[in-house]
C-alpha atoms as a PDB file:
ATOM      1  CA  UNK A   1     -66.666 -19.820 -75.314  1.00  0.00           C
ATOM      2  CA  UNK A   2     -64.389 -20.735 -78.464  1.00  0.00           C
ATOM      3  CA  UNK A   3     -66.247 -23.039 -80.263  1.00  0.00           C
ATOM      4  CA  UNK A   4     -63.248 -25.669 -79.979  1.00  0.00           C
ATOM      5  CA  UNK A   5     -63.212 -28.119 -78.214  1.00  0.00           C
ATOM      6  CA  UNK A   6     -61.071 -27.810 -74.929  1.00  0.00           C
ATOM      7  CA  UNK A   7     -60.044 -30.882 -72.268  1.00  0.00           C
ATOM      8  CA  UNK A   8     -59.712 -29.668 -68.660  1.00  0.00           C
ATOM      9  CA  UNK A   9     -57.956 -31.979 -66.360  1.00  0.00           C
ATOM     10  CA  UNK A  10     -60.046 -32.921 -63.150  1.00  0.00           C
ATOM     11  CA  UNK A  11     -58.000 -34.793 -61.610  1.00  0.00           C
ATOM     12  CA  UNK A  12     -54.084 -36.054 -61.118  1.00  0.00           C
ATOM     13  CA  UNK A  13     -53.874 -38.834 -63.299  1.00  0.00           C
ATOM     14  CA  UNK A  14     -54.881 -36.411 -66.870  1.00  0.00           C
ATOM     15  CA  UNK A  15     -51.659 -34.340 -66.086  1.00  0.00           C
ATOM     16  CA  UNK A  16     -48.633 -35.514 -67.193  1.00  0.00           C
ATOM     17  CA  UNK A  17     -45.229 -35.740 -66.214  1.00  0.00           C
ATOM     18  CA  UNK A  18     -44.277 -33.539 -69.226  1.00  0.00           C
ATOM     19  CA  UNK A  19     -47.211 -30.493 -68.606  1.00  0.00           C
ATOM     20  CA  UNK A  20     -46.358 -29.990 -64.791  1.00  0.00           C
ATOM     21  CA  UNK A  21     -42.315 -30.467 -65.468  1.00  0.00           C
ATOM     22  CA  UNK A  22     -42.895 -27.801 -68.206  1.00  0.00           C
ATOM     23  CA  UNK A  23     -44.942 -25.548 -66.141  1.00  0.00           C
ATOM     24  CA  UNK A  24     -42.810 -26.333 -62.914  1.00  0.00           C
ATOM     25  CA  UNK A  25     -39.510 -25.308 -64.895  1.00  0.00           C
ATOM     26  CA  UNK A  26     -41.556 -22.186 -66.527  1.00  0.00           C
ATOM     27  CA  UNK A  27     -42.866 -20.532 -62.898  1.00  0.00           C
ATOM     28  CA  UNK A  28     -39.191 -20.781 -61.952  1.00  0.00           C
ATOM     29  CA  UNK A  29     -38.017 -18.891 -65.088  1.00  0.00           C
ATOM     30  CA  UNK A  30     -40.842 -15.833 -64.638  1.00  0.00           C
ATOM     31  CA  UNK A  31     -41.121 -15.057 -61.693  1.00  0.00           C
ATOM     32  CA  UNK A  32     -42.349 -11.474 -62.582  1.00  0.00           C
ATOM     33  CA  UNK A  33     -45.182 -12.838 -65.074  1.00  0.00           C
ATOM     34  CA  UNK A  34     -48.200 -11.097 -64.352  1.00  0.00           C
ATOM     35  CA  UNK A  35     -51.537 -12.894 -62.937  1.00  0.00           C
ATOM     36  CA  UNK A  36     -53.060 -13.053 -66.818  1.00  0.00           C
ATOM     37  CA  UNK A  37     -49.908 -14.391 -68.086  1.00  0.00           C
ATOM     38  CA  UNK A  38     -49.673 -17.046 -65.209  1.00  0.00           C
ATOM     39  CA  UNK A  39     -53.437 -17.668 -66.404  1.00  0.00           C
ATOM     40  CA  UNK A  40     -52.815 -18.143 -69.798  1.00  0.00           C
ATOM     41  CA  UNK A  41     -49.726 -20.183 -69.513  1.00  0.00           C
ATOM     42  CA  UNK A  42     -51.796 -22.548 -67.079  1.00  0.00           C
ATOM     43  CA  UNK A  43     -54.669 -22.642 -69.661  1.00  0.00           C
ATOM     44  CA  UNK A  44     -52.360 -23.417 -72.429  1.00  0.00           C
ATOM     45  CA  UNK A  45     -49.940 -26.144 -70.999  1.00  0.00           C
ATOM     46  CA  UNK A  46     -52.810 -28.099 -68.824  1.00  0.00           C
ATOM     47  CA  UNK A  47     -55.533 -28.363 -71.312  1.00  0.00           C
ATOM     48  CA  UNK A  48     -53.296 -28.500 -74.924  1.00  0.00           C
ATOM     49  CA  UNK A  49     -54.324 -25.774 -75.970  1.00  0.00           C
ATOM     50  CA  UNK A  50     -51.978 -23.707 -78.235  1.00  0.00           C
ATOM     51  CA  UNK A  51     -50.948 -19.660 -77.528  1.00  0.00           C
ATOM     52  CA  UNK A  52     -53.648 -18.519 -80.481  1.00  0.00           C
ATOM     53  CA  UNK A  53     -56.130 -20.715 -78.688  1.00  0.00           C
ATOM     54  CA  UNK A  54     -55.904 -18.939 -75.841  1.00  0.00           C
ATOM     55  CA  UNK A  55     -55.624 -15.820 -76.993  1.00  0.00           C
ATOM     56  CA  UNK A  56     -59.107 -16.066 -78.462  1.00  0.00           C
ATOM     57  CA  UNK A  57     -60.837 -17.020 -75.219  1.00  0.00           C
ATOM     58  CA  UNK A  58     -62.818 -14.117 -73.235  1.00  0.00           C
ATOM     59  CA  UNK A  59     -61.504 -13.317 -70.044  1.00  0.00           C
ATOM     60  CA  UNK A  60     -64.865 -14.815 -68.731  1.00  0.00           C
ATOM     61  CA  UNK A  61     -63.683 -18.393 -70.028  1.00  0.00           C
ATOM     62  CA  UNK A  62     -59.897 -18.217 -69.251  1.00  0.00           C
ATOM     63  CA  UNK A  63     -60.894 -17.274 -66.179  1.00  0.00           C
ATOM     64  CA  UNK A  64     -63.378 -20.297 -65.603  1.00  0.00           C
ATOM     65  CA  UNK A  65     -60.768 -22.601 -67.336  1.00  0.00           C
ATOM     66  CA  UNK A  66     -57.693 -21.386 -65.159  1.00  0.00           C
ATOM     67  CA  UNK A  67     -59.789 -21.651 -61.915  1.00  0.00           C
ATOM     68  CA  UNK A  68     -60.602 -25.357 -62.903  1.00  0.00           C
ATOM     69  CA  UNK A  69     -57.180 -26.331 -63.119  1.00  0.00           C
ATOM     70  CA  UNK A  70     -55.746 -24.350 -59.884  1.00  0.00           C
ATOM     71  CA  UNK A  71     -57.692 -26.234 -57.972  1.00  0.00           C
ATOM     72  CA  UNK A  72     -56.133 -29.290 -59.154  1.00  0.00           C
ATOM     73  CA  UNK A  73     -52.544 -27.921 -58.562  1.00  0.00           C
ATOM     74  CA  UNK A  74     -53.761 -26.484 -55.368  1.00  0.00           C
ATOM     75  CA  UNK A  75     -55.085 -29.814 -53.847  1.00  0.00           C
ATOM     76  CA  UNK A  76     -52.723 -30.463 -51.028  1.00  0.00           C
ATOM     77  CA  UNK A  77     -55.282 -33.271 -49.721  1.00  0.00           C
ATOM     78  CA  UNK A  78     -55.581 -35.356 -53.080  1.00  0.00           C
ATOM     79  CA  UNK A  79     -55.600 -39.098 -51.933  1.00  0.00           C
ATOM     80  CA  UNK A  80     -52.712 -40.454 -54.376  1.00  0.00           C
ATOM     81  CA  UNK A  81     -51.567 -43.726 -53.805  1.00  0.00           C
ATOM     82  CA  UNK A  82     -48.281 -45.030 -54.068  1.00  0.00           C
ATOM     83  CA  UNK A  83     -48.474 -47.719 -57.235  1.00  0.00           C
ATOM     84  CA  UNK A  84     -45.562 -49.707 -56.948  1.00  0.00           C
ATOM     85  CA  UNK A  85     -46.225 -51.612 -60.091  1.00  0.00           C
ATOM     86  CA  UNK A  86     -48.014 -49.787 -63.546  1.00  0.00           C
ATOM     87  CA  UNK A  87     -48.196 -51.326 -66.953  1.00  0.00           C
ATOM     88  CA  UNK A  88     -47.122 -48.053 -69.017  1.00  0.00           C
ATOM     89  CA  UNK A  89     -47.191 -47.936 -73.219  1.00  0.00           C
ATOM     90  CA  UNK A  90     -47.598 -51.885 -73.617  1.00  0.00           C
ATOM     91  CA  UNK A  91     -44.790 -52.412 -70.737  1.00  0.00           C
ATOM     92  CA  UNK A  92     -44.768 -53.274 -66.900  1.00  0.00           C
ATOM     93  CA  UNK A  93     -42.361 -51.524 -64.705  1.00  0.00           C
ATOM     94  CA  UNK A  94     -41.862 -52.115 -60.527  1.00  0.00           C
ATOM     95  CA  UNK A  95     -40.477 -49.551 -58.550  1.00  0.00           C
ATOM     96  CA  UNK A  96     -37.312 -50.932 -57.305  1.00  0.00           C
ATOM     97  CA  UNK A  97     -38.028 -53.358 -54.679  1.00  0.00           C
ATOM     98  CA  UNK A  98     -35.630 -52.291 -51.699  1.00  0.00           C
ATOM     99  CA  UNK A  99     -34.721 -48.932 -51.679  1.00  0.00           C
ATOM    100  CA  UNK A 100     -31.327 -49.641 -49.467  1.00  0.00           C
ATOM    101  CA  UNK A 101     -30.115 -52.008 -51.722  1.00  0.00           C
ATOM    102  CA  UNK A 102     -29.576 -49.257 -54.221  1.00  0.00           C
ATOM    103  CA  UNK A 103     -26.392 -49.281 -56.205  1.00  0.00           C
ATOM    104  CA  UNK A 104     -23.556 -47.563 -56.278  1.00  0.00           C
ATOM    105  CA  UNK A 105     -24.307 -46.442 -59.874  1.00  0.00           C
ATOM    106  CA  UNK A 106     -28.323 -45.654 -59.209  1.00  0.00           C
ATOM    107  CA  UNK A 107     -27.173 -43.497 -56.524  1.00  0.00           C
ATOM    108  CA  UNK A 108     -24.221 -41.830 -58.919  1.00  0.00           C
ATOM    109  CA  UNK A 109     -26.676 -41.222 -61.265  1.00  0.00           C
ATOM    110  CA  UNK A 110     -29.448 -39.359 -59.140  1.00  0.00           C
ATOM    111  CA  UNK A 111     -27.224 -37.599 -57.682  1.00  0.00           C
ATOM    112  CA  UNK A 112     -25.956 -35.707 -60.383  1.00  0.00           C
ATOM    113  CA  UNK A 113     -29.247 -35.525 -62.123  1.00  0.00           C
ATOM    114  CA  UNK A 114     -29.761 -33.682 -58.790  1.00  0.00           C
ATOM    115  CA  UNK A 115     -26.828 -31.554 -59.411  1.00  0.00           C
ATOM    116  CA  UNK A 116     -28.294 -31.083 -62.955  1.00  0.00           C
ATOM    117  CA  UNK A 117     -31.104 -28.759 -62.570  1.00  0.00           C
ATOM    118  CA  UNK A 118     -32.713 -30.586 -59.560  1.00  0.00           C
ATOM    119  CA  UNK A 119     -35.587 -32.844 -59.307  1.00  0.00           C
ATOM    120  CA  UNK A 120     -38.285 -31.298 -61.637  1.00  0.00           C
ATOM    121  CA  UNK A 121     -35.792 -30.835 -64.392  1.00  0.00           C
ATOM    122  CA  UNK A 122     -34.837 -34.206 -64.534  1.00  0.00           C
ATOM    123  CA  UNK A 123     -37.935 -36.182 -63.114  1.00  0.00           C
ATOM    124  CA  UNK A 124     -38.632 -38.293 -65.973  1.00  0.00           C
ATOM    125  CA  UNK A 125     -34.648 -39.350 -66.112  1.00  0.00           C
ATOM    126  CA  UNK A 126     -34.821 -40.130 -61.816  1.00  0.00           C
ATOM    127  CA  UNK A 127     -38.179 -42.126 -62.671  1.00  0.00           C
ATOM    128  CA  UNK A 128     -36.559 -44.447 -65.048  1.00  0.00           C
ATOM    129  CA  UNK A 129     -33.884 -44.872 -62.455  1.00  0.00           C
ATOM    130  CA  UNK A 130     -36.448 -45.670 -59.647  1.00  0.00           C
ATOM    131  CA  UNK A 131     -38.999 -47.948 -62.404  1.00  0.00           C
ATOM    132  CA  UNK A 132     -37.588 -50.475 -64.543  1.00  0.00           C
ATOM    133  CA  UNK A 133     -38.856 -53.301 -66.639  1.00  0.00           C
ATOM    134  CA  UNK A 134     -40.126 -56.014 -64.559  1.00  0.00           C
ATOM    135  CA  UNK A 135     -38.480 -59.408 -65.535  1.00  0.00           C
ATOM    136  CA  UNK A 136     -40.567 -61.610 -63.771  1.00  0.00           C
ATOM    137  CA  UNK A 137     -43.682 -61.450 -61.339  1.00  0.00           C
ATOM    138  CA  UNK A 138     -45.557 -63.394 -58.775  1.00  0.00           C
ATOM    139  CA  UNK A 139     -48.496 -61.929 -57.361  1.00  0.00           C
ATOM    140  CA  UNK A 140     -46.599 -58.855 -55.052  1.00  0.00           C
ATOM    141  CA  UNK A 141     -43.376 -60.268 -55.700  1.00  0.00           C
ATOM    142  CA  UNK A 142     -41.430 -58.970 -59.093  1.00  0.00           C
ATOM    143  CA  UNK A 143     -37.901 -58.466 -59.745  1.00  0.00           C
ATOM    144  CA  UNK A 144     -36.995 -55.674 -62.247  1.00  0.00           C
ATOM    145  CA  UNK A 145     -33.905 -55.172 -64.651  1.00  0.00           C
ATOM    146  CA  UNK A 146     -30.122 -54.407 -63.181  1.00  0.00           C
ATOM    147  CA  UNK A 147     -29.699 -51.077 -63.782  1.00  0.00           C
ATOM    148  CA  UNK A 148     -27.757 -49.721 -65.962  1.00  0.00           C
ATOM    149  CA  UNK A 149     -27.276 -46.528 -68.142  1.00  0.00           C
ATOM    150  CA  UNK A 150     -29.458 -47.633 -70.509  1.00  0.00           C
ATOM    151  CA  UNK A 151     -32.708 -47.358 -69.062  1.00  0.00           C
ATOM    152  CA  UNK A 152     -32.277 -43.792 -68.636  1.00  0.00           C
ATOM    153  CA  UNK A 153     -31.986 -43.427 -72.345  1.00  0.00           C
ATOM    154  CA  UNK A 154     -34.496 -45.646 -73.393  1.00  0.00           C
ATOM    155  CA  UNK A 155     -37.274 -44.783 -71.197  1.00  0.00           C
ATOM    156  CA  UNK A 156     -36.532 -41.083 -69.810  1.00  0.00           C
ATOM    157  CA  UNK A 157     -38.320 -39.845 -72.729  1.00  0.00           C
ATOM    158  CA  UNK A 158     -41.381 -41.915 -72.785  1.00  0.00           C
ATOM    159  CA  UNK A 159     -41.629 -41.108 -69.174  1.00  0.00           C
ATOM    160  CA  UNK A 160     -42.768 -37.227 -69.980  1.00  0.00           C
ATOM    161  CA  UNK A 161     -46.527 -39.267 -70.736  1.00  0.00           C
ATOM    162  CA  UNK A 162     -46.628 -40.709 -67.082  1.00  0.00           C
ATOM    163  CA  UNK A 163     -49.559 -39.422 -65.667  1.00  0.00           C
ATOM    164  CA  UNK A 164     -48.686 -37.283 -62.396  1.00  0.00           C
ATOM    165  CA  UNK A 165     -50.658 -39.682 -59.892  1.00  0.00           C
ATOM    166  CA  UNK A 166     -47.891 -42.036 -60.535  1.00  0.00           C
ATOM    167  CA  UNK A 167     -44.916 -39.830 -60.276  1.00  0.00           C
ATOM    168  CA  UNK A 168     -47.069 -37.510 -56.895  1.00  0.00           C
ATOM    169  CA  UNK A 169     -47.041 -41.319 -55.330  1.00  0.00           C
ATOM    170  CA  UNK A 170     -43.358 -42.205 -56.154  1.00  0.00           C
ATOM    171  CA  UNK A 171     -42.115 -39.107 -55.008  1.00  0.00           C
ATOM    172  CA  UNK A 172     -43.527 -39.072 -51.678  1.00  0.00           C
ATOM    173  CA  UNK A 173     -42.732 -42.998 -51.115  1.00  0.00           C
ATOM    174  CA  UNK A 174     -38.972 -42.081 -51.971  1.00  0.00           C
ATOM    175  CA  UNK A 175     -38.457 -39.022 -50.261  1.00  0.00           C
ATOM    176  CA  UNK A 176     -40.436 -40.152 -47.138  1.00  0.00           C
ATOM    177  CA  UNK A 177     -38.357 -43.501 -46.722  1.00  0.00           C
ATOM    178  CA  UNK A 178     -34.919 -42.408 -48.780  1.00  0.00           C
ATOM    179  CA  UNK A 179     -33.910 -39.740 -46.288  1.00  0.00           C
ATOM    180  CA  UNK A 180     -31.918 -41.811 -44.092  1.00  0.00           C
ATOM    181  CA  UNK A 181     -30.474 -43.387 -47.259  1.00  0.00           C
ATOM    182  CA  UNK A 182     -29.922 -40.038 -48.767  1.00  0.00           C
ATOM    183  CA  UNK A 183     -27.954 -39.273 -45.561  1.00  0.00           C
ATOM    184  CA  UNK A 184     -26.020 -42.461 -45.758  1.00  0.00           C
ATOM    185  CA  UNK A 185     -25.038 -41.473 -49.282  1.00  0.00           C
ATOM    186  CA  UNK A 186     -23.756 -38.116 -48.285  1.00  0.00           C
ATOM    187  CA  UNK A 187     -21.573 -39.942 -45.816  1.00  0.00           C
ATOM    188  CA  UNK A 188     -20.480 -42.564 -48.041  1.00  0.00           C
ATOM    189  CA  UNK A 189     -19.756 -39.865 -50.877  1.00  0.00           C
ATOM    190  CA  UNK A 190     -17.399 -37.766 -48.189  1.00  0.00           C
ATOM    191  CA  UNK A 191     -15.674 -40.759 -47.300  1.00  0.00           C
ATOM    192  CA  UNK A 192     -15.395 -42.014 -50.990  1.00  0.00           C
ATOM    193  CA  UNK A 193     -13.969 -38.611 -52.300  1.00  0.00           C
ATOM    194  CA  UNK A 194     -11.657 -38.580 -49.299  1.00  0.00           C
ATOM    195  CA  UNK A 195     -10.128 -42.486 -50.010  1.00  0.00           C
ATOM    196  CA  UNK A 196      -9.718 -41.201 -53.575  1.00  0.00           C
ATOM    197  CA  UNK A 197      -7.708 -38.340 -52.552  1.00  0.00           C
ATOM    198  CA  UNK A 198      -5.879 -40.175 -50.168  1.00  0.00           C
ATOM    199  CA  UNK A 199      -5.070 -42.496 -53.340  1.00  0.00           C
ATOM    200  CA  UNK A 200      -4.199 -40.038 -55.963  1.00  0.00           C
ATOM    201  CA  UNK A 201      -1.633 -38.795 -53.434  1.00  0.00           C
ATOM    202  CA  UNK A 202      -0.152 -41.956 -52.917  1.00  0.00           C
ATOM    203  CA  UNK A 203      -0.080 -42.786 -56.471  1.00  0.00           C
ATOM    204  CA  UNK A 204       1.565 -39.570 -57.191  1.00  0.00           C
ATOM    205  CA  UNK A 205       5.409 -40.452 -58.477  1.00  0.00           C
ATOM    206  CA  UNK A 206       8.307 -39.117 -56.528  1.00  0.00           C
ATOM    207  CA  UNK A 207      10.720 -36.464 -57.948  1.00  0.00           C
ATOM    208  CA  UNK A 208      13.447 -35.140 -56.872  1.00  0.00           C
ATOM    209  CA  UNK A 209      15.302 -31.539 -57.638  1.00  0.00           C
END
């Protein structure tokens, strides 16, 4: 094997937000890659290696490497728990604390960061909506910052780092109990759009020929 030294994730929490968006956005865009392409893409994105790296492992080794990290992204039964509270880069965020008392604006926002490439393109941006700075804490209890658009740009980035056990846990805890609340919003946007027409038309001045 290349005498370099190479780090192969074993687990969830030593991928990253940023390695499985990049290699969830990358199987989208080739489709028609071939299995030693898929390999060495895996090989290079999981385990930091860079495209001359790889290129200069056998086939015997890539193989081995690539089979190492498949099962990893394979592992439908991975116990992941939900961690509603993480102390991330020197900071502590909480997951918001009741998902239907989202705001108006939260819901805005994921919505069209929905509309904006879907969930894996914008994962990092719909985690800092979803965890925000806690302000103050008591045991279970913790209240977190308002939102507003600024936590998107000052933690969105940073949030690339987040090791996947954290975002895996979030993900299922939000889609599991936000469904109904997802549905809710649907309504609540058709009704919205339709009291804005109904508005525009009223406010619409009257001429005459």
């Amino acid at each position: 094997m290349n005498t370099k030294e190479i780090t192969i994730p074993t687990k969830w929490s030593e991928i990253t937000l940023g390695q499985f968006r990049a290699y969830t956005l990358h199987k989208a865009r080739s489709r028609n890659a071939s299995p030693l392409e898929e390999k060495m893409v895996v090989v290079e994105m999981f385990c930091g290696m860079t495209t001359k790296d790889v290129r200069s492992l056998n086939l015997k080794d890539l193989n081995s490497i690539y089979s190492d990290v498949v099962k990893i992204l394979e592992d439908n039964n991975a116990e992941i728990k939900f961690q509603q509270t993480f102390t991330f880069k020197g900071k502590d965020f909480g997951f918001v604390p009741n998902l239907s008392k989202l705001s108006t604006g939260e819901w805005v926002d994921y919505e069209e960061l929905m509309k904006q490439g879907g969930y894996w393109q914008n994962a990092h941006k719909i985690m800092s909506i979803l965890f925000r700075p806690i302000e103050k804490q008591k045991k279970e209890l913790y209240s977190i910052e308002e939102y507003n658009d600024q936590h998107i740009k000052e933690n969105a980035e940073g949030f690339l780092d987040l090791p996947m056990d954290k975002v895996i846990g979030a993900q299922s805890f939000f889609f599991r109990l936000g469904t109904d609340l997802l549905m809710t919003l649907k309504t609540f946007t058709v009704e919205e759009k339709e009291r804005r027409r109904k508005t525009k038309e009223k406010a619409k001045p009257y001429t005459t020929r």
